[in-house]
Protein backbone atom coordinates (compact mmCIF):
# COMPACT_ATOMS: atom_id res chain seq x y z
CA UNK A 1 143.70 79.19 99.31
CA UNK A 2 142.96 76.30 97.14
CA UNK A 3 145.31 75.33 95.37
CA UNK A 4 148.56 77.48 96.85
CA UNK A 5 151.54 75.91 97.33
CA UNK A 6 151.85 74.28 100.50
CA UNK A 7 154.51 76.00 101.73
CA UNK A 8 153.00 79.35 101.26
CA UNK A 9 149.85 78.58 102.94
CA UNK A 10 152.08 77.40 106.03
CA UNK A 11 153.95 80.96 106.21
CA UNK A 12 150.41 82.65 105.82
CA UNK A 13 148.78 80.45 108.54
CA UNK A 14 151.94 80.88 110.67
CA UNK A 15 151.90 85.48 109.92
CA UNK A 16 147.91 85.14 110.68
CA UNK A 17 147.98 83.61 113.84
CA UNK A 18 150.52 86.41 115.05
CA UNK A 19 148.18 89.11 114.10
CA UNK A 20 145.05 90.00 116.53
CA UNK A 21 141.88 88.79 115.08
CA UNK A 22 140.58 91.68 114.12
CA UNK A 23 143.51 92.51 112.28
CA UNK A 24 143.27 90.06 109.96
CA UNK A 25 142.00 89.92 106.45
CA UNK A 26 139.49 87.61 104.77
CA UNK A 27 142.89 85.13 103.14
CA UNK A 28 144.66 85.09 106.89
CA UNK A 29 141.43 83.85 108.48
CA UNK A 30 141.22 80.95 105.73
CA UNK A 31 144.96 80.72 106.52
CA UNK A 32 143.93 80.06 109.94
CA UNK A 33 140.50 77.90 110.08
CA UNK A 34 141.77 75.76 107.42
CA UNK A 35 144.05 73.48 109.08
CA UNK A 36 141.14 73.51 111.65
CA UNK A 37 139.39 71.08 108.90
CA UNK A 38 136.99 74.35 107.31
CA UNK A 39 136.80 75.33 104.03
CA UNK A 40 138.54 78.73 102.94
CA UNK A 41 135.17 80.54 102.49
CA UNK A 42 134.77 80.48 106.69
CA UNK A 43 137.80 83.26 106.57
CA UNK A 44 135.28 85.87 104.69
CA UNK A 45 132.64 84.69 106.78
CA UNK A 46 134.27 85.64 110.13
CA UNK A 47 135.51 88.70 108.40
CA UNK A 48 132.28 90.37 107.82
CA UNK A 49 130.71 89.34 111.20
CA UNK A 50 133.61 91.43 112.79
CA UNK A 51 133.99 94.17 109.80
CA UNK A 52 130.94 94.30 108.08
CA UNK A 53 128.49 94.20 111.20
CA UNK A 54 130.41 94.91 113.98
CA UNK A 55 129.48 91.54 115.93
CA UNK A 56 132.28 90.20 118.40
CA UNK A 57 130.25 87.47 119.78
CA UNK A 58 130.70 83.86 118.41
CA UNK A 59 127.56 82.79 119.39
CA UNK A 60 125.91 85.37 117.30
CA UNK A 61 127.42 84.17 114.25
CA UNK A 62 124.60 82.23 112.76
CA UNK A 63 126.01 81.17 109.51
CA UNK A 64 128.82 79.47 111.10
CA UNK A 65 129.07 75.67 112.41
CA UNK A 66 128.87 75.47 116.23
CA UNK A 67 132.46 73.45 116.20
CA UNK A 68 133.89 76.66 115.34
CA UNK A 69 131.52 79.12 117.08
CA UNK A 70 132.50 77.51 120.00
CA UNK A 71 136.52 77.34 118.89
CA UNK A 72 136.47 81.48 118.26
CA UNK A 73 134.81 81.44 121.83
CA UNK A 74 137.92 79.63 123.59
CA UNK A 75 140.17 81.41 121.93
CA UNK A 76 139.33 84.78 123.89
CA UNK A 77 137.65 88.71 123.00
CA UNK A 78 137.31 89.33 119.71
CA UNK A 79 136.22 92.33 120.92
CA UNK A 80 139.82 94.43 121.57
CA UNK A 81 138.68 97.13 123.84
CA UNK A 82 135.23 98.74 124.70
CA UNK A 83 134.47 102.53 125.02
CA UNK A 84 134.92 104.02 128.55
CA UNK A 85 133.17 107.65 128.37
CA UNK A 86 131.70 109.49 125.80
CA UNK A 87 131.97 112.98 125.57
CA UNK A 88 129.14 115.19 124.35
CA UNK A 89 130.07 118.59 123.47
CA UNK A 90 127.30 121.31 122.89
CA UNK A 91 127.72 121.54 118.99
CA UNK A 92 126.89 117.69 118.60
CA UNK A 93 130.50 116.25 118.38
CA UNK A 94 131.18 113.57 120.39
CA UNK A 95 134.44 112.16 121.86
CA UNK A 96 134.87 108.84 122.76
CA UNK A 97 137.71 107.62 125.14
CA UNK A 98 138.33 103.89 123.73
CA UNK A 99 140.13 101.91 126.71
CA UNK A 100 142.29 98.96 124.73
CA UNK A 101 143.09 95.28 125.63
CA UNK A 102 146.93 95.86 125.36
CA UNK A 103 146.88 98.62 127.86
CA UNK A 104 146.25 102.06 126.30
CA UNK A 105 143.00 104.48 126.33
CA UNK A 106 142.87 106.40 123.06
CA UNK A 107 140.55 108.91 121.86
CA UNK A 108 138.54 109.43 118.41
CA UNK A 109 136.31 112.04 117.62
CA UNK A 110 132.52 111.90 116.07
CA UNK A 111 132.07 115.31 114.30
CA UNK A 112 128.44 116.18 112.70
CA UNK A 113 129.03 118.58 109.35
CA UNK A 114 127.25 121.48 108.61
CA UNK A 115 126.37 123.34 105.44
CA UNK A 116 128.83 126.42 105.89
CA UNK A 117 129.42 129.09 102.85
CA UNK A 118 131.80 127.64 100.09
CA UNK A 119 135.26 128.95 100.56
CA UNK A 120 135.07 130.18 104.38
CA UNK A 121 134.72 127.90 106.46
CA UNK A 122 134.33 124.45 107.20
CA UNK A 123 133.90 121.58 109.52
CA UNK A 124 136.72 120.56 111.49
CA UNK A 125 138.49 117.31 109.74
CA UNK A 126 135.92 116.99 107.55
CA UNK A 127 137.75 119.22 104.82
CA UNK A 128 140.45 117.08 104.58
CA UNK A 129 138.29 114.06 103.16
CA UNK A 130 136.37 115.81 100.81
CA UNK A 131 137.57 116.99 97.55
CA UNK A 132 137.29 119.56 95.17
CA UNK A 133 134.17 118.48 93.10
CA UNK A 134 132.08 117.11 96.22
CA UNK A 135 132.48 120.94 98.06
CA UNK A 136 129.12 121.72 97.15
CA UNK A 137 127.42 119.15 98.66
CA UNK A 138 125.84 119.95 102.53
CA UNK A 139 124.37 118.10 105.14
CA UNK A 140 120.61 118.83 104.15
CA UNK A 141 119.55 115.71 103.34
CA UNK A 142 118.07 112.55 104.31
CA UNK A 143 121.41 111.44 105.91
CA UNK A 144 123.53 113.81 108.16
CA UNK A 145 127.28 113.19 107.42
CA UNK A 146 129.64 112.32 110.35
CA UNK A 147 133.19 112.53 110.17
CA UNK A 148 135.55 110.42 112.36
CA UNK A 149 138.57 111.68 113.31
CA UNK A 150 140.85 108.22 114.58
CA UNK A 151 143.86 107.67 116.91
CA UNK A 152 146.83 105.67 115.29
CA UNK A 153 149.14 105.71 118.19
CA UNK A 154 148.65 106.20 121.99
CA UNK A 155 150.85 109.35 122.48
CA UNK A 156 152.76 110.39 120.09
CA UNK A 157 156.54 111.11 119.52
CA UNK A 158 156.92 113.81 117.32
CA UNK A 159 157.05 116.42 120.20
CA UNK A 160 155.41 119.44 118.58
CA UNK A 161 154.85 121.63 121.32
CA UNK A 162 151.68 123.62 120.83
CA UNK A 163 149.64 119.99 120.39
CA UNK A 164 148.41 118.24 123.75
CA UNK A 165 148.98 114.24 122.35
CA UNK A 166 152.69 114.55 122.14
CA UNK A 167 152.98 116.03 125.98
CA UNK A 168 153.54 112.52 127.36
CA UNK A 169 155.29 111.00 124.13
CA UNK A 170 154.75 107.79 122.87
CA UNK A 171 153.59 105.01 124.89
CA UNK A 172 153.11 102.58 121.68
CA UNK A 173 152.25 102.24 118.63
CA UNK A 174 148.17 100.60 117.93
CA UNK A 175 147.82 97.71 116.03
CA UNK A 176 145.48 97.52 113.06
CA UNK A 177 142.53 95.82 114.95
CA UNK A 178 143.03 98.64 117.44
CA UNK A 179 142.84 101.35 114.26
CA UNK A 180 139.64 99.63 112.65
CA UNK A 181 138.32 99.40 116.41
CA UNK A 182 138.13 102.64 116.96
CA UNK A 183 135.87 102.70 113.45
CA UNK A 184 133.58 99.76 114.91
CA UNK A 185 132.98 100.90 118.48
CA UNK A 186 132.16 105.07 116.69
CA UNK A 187 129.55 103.65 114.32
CA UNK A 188 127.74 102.09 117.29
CA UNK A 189 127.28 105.67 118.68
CA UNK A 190 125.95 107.28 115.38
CA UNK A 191 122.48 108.69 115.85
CA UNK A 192 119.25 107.84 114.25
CA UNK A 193 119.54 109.47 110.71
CA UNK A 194 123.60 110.29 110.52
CA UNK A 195 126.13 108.08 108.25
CA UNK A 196 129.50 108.04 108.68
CA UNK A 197 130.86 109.65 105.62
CA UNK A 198 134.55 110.70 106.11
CA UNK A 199 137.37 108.64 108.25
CA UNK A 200 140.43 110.82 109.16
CA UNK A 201 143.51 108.85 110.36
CA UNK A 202 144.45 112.40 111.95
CA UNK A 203 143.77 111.78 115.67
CA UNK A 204 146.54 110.86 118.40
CA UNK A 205 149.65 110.27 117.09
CA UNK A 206 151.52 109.91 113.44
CA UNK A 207 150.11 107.39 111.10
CA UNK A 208 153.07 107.26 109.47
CA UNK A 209 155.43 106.26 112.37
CA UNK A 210 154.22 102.97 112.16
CA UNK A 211 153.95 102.95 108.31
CA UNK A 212 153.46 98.84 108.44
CA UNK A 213 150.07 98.78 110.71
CA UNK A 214 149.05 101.88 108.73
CA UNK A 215 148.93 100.62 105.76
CA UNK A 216 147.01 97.39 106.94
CA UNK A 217 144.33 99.29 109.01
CA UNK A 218 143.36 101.16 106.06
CA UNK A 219 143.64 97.56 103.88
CA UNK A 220 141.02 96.54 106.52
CA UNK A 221 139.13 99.56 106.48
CA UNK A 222 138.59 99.63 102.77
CA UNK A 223 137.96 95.72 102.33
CA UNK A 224 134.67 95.33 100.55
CA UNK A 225 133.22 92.38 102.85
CA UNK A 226 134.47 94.97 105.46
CA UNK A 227 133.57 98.08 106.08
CA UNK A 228 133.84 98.91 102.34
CA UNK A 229 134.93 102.85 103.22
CA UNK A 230 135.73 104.56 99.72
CA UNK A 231 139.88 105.01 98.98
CA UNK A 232 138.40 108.94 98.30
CA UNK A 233 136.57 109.07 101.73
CA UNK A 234 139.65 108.23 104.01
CA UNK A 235 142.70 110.71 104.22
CA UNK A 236 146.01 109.96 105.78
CA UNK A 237 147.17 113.22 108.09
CA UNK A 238 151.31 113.53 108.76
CA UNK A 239 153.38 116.31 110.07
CA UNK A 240 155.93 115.24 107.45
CA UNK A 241 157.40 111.78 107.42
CA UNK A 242 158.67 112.00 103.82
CA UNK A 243 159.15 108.41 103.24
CA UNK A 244 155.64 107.63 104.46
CA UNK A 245 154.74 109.95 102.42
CA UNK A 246 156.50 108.32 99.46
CA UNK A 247 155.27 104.78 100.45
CA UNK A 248 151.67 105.63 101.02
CA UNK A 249 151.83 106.80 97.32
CA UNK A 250 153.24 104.01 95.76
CA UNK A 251 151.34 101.75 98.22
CA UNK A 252 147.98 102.86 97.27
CA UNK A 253 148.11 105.14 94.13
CA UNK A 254 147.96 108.41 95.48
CA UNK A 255 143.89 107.50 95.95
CA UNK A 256 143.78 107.92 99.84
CA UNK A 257 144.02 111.23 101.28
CA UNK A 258 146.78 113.37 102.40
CA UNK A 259 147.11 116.03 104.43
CA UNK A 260 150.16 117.59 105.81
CA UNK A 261 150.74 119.17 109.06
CA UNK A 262 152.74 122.46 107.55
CA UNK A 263 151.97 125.29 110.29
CA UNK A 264 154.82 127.42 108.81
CA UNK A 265 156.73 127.66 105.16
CA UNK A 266 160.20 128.35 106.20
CA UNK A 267 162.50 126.04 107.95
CA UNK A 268 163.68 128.20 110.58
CA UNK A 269 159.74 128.98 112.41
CA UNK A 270 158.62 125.03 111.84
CA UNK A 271 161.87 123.51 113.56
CA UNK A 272 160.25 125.69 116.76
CA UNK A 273 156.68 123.61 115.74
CA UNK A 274 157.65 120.66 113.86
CA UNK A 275 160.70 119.00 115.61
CA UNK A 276 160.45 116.61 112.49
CA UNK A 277 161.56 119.58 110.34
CA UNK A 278 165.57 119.24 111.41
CA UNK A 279 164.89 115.78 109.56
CA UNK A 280 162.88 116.71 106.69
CA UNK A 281 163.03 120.03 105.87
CA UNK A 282 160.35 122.24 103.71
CA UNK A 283 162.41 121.63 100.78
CA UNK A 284 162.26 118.00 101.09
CA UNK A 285 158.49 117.70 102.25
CA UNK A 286 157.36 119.97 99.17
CA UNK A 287 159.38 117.54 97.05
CA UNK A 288 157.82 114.75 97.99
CA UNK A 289 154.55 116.26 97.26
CA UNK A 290 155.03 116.96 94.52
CA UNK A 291 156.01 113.11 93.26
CA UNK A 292 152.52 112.02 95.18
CA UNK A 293 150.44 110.38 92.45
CA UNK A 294 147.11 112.31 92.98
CA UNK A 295 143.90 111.65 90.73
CA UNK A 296 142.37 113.68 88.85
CA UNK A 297 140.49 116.52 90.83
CA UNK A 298 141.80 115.57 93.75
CA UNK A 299 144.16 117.71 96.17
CA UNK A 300 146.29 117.43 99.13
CA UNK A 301 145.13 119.03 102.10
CA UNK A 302 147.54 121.77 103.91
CA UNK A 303 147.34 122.06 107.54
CA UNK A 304 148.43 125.27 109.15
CA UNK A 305 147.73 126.40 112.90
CA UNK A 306 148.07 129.94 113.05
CA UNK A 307 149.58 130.77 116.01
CA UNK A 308 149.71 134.74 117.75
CA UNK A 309 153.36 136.12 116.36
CA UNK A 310 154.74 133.02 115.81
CA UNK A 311 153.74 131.96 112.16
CA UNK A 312 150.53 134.64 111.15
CA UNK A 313 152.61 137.54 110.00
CA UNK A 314 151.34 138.45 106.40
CA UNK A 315 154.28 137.48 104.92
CA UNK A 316 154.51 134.41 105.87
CA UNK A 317 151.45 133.80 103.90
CA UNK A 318 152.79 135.20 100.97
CA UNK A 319 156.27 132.90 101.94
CA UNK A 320 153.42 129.80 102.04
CA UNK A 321 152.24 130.99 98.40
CA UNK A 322 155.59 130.89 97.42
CA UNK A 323 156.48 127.43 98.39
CA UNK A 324 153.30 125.87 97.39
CA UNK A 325 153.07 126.88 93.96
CA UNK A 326 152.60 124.43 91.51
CA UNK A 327 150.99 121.75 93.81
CA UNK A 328 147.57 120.85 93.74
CA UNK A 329 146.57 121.58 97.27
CA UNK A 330 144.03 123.39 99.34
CA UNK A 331 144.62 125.05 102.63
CA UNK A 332 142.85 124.37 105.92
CA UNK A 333 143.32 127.71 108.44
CA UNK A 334 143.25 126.31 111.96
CA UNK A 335 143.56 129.29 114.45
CA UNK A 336 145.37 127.78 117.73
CA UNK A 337 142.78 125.70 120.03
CA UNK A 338 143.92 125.91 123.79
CA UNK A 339 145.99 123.31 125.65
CA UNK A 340 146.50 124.05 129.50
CA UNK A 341 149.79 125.03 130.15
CA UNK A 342 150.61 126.11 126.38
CA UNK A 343 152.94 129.33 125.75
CA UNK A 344 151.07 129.93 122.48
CA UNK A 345 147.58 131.47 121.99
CA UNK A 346 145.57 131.85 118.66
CA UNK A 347 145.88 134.21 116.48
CA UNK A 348 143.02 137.11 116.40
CA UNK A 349 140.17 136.98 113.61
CA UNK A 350 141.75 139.77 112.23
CA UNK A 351 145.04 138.17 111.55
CA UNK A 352 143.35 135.14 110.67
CA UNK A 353 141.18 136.91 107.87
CA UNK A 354 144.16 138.93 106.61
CA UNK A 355 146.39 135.70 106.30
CA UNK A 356 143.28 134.10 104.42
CA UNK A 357 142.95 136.55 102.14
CA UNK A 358 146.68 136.08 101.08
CA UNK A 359 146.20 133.12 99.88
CA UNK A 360 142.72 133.51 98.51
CA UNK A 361 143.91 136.23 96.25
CA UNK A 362 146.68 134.14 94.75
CA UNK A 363 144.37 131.35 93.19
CA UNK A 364 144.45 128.72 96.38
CA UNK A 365 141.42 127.42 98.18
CA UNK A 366 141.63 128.57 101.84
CA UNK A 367 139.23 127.22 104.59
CA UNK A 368 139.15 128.51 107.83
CA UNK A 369 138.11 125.55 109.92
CA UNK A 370 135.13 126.08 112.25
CA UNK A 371 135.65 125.03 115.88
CA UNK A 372 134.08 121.41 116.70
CA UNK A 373 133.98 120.15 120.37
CA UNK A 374 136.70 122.31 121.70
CA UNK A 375 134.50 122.30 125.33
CA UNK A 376 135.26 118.58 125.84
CA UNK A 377 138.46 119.01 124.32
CA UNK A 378 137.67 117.27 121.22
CA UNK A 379 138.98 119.77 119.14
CA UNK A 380 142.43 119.22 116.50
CA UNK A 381 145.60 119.02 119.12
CA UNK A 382 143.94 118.48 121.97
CA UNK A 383 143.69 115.12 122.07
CA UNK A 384 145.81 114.07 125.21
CA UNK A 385 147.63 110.67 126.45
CA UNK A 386 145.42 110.24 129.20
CA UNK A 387 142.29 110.54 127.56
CA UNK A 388 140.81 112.28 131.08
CA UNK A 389 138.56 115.27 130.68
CA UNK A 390 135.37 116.34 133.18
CA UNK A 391 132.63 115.53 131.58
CA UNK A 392 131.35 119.47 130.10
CA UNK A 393 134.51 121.27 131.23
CA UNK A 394 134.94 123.61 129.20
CA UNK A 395 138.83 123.69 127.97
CA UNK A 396 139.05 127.04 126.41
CA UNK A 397 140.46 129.96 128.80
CA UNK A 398 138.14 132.79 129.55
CA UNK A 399 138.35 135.51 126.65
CA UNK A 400 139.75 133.25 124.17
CA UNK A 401 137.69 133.33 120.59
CA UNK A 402 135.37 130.48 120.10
């Protein structure tokens, strides 16, 4: 801050102190401490106690002075929330319920990868961070790689009715601390020789609803005296808010991650799914892929839950083809994971396979994801508002494919 014009360090100080602490970067810390009489480096300092090495307590914080150890102290928790339950499901994914500060319990999900054969299948949300020339690589060595799915709001509004976190809507929107929280409190319950490779904004709720606290989570997230997560490691997931879409782009030059919540390619079947769709159509969601400014050999991720006579006929697939031709994309098969109370039931491995093989023979990459910690109900849409599951209950109706 040295050396800013007065005025502007007032209006930073003044936007600083209205966002949580650990939503703030390294310059809206200085902002903060330095009318407190410290110097400007203290705001990096305090920023990698809480990002860098996940430590909340002031006292801890050896490098600082204890005038201001003790003024973080009386100003309250750092610390916005602490983690409730954890979840353990029986393939090694774990769920943690994340009970917040403000008021809401939100749920993230730890998921182990596995080596699987190229081009089948894959590991849950993992395919949507990884890109074309890292496919190869497995989880055989020295590390194992953990992805982690995150919430971004608790509920969620856009009402699609086969998916479990929309059933109460929204209660409200998380904050960026609350976002980068749910990063913190996860790493704490990696195991002895995992790393957290992949972070998937893909969890409860639409990231893009709340573009703003989006786009300053994953700021945060990707902060070098932070975290430090690689732009190509973290992928932004959206059911089809076009000018999110757009802004994410421009924001952050195509380099983080997209995937998009498709499940059908004509208008008429994803209105039934995708209430969004009466807003922004196929037409206009294709479009603005196709202005989002991807690097080289990367791709965006296609989501598509195939659901029993509802969107798995084979030609719809060859419909899908049709609309995504000339994007660079890959396609992530997610047969239908149960939801008490749903109409809808997954489509049968035959239908899957045949609906795969569509696309496969037309040139695109099609992964059939593998299910991941679908007993604790862990498992992509069944993330719920509550956050309240039995502790081994297994969700998945008696019959149903696993």
């Amino acid at each position: 801050m040295t050396g800013a014009p007065p005025a502007a360090c007032a209006a930073l100080a003044a936007e600083a102190a209205g966002l949580s602490p650990l939503a703030r970067l390294p310059s809206e810390w200085a902002a903060v401490l330095v009318p407190r009489g410290e110097p400007s480096y203290r705001g990096r300092q305090v920023f990698r106690w809480l990002h860098a090495r996940g430590v909340f307590d002031p006292a801890a914080m050896t490098d600082l002075g204890r005038p201001l150890r003790d003024a973080l102290g009386a100003t309250g928790a750092l610390e916005p929330g602490r983690v409730e339950h954890v979840h353990r499901a029986r393939d090694g994914t774990r769920k943690l319920l994340v009970a917040l500060d403000g008021g809401a319990r939100v749920e993230c999900v730890l998921i182990p990868m596995s080596a699987e054969p190229r081009g089948q299948t894959v590991d849950a949300d993992a395919a949507a961070a990884d890109d074309e020339e890292e496919d190869e690589e497995v989880a055989t060595g020295a590390a194992r790689r953990v992805t982690l799915c995150v919430s971004t709001q608790h509920g969620c509004a856009m009402g699609c009715p086969f998916c479990a976190s929309g059933r109460g809507g929204l209660g409200r929107g998380l904050d960026a601390g609350e976002i980068v929280y749910q990063v913190l409190a996860a790493r704490r319950e990696l195991e002895d020789g995992e790393v957290l490779r992949n972070l998937v904004l893909m969890g409860m709720g639409e990231p893009l609803h709340h573009y703003e606290t989006t786009a300053r989570a994953l700021r945060l997230l990707t902060h070098p005296d932070g975290l430090g997560l690689g732009t190509r490691r973290v992928t932004v997931s959206t059911v089809g808010l076009v000018p999110g879409i757009r802004r994410l782009g421009e924001d952050f030059g195509g380099k983080i991650g997209l995937a998009v919540s498709l499940h059908a390619p004509d208008d008429a079947t994803r209105d039934r799914l995708v209430p969004l769709n009466r807003k922004y159509p196929v037409a206009a969601l294709v479009a603005a892929l196709r202005t989002y400014p991807l690097p080289r050999r990367r791709r965006i991720t296609i989501e598509y839950t195939l659901i029993a006579g509802i969107n798995d006929e084979p030609a719809q697939a060859r419909e899908l083809v049709r609309v995504l031709r000339g994007l660079r994309v890959k396609v992530n098969l997610i047969p239908l994971n149960f939801v008490p109370g749903m109409p809808y039931v997954a489509s049968s491995p035959e239908r899957v396979e045949a609906f795969r093989e569509v696309l496969v023979r037309a040139g695109y990459s099609a992964f059939l994801r593998t299910r991941r910690g679908d007993d604790v109900a862990g498992a992509c849409g069944q993330l719920a508002f509550q956050g309240d599951i039995e502790p081994g209950r297994r969700l998945s109706p008696r019959g149903a494919r696993e």
